[in-house]
Protein backbone atom coordinates (compact mmCIF):
# COMPACT_ATOMS: atom_id res chain seq x y z
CA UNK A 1 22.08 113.42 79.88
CA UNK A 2 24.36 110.82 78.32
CA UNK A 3 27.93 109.27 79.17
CA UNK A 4 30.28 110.40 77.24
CA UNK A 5 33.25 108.17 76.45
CA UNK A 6 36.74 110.26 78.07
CA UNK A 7 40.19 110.06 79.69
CA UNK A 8 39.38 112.09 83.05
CA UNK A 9 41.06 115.21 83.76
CA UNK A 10 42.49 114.19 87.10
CA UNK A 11 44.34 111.36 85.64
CA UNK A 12 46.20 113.52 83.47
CA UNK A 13 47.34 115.66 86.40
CA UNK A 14 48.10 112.37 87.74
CA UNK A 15 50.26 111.26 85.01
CA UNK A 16 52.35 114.08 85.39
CA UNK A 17 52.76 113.65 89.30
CA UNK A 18 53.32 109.75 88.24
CA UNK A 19 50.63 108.56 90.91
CA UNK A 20 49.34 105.67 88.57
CA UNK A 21 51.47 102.82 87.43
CA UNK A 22 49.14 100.46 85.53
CA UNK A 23 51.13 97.11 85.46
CA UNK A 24 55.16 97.19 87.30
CA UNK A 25 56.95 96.31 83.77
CA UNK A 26 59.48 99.00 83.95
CA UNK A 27 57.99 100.89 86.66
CA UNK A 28 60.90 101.96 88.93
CA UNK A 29 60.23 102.62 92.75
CA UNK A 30 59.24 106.05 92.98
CA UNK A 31 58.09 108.19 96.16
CA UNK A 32 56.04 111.50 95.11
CA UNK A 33 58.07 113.42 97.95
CA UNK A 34 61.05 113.17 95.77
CA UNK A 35 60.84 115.08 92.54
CA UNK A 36 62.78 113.72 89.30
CA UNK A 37 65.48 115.66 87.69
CA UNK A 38 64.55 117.07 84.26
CA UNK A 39 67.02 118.26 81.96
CA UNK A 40 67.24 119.96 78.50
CA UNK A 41 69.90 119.11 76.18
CA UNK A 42 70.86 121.42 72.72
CA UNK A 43 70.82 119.19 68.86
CA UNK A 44 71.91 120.44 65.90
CA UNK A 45 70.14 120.43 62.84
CA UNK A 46 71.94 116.97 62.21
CA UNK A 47 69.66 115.38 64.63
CA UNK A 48 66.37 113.31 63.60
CA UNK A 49 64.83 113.89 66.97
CA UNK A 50 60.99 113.45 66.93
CA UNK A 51 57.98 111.63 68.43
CA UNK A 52 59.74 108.72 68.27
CA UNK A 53 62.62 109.68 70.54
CA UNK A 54 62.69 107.74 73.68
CA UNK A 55 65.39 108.59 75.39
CA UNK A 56 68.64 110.78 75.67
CA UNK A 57 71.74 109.28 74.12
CA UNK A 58 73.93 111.97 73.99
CA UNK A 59 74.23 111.01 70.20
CA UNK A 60 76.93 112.94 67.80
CA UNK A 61 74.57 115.11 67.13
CA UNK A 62 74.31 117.65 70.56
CA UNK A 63 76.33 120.96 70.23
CA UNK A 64 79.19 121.05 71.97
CA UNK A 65 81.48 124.51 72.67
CA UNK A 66 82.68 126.17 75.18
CA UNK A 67 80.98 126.31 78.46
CA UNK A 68 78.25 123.87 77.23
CA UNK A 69 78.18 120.54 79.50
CA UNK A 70 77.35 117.51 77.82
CA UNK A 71 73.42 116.32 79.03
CA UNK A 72 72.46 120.05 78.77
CA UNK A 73 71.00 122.02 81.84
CA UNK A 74 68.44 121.42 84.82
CA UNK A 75 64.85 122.36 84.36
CA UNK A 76 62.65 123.62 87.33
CA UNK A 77 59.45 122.35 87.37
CA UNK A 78 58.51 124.42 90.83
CA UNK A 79 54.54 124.72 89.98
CA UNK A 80 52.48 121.40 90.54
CA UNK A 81 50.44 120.11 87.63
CA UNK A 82 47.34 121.69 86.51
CA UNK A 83 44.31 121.47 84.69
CA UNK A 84 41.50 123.66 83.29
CA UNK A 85 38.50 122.10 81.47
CA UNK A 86 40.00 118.59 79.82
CA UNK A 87 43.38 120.00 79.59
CA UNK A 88 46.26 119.19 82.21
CA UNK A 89 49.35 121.11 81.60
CA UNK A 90 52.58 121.85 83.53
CA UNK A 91 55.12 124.15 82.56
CA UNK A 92 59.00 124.85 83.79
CA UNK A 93 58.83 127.49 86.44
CA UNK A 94 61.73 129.33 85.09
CA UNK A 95 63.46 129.76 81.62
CA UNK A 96 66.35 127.67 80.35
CA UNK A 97 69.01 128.96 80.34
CA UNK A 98 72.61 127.98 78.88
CA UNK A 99 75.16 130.58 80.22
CA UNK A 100 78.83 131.84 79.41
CA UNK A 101 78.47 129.41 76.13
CA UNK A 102 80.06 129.49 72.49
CA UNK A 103 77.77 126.90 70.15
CA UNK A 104 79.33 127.82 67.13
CA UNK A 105 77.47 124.80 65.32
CA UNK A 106 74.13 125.36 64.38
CA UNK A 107 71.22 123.79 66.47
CA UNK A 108 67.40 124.03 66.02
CA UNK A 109 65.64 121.60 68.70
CA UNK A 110 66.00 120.61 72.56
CA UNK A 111 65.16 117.23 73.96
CA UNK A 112 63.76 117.54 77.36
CA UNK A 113 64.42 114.36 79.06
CA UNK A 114 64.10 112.57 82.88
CA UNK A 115 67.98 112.06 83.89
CA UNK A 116 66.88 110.85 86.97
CA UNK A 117 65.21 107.74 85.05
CA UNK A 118 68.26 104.96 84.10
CA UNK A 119 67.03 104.96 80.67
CA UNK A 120 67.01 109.13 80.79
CA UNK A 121 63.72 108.61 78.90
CA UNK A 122 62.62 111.44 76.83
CA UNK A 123 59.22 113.55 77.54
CA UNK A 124 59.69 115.71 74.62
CA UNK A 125 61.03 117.49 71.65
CA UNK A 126 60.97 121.41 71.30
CA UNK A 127 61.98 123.07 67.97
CA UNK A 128 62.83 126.67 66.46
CA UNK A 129 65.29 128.50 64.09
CA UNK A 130 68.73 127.20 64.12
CA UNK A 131 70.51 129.24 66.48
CA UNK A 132 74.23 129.58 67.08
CA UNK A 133 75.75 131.57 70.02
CA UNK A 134 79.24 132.99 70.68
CA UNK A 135 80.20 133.95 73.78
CA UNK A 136 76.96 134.94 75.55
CA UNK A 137 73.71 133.02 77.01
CA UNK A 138 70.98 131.22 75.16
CA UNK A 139 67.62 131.70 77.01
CA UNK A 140 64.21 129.42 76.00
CA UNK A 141 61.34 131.73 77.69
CA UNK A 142 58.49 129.38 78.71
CA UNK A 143 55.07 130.30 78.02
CA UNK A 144 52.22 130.75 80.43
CA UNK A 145 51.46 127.81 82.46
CA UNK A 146 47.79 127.70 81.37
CA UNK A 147 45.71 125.27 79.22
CA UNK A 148 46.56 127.08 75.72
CA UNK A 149 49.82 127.67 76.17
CA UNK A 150 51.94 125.39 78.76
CA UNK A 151 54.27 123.81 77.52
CA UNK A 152 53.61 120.21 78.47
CA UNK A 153 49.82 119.62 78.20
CA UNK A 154 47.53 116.95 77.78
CA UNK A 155 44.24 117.63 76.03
């Protein structure tokens, strides 16, 4: 048998639960009893959101309408971290959902982002059709929170 060069599997679950700072540039306290608040905020078509996105702005380019609060909504993350084989994945325990909303401008992407950070840095970009909604609820189903399919997942 032979070594094989890798990034273990636990530290990916770890990176997720943020156990390992590596240097404390940046690093805010954190306590692992105290989850973070995620949230998911709405971009139009407008937007150049992408891998190089590092934080929310709340830039010209979010919908706005009726019933739609500025930051988007609150994601629940109620399932720990997981991994199967190399992969470590973690997926929202419940859809998104944006109720009782009129987004009569366009949008094609959500920016999932920490607003509990200062910086409300961003973890990552989602896109799909453009979308617009009048008067009634915009839902994004997660997937199953497995190795193939979660939505967040480290490989």
């Amino acid at each position: 048998m032979e070594n094989t060069q890798a990034m273990t599997t636990s530290v990916k679950v770890d990176l997720f639960n943020a156990v390992d700072a590596f240097n404390g540039t940046g690093v805010p306290a954190h306590t692992l009893a105290t989850a973070d608040v995620f949230k998911a905020a709405l971009f139009t078509a407008a937007s150049t959101l992408n891998a190089t996105t590092t934080s929310y702005t709340g830039a010209i380019t979010e919908v706005s309408g009726s019933g739609y609060t500025s930051g988007g909504v609150t994601v629940t993350f109620g399932t720990a971290p997981n991994s199967s084989g190399t992969t470590s994945f973690l997926t929202p325990s419940a859809s998104i959902v944006y109720s009782s909303v009129t987004l009569s401008t366009s949008f094609d992407a959500m920016l999932l982002y920490n607003d509990t950070n200062s910086g409300k840095n961003s973890v990552a970009v989602y896109t799909f059709s453009p979308q617009t909604v009048a008067s009634g609820t915009f839902t994004l189903t997660m997937p199953v929170n497995d190795a193939s399919t979660g939505l967040l997942r480290i490989a």
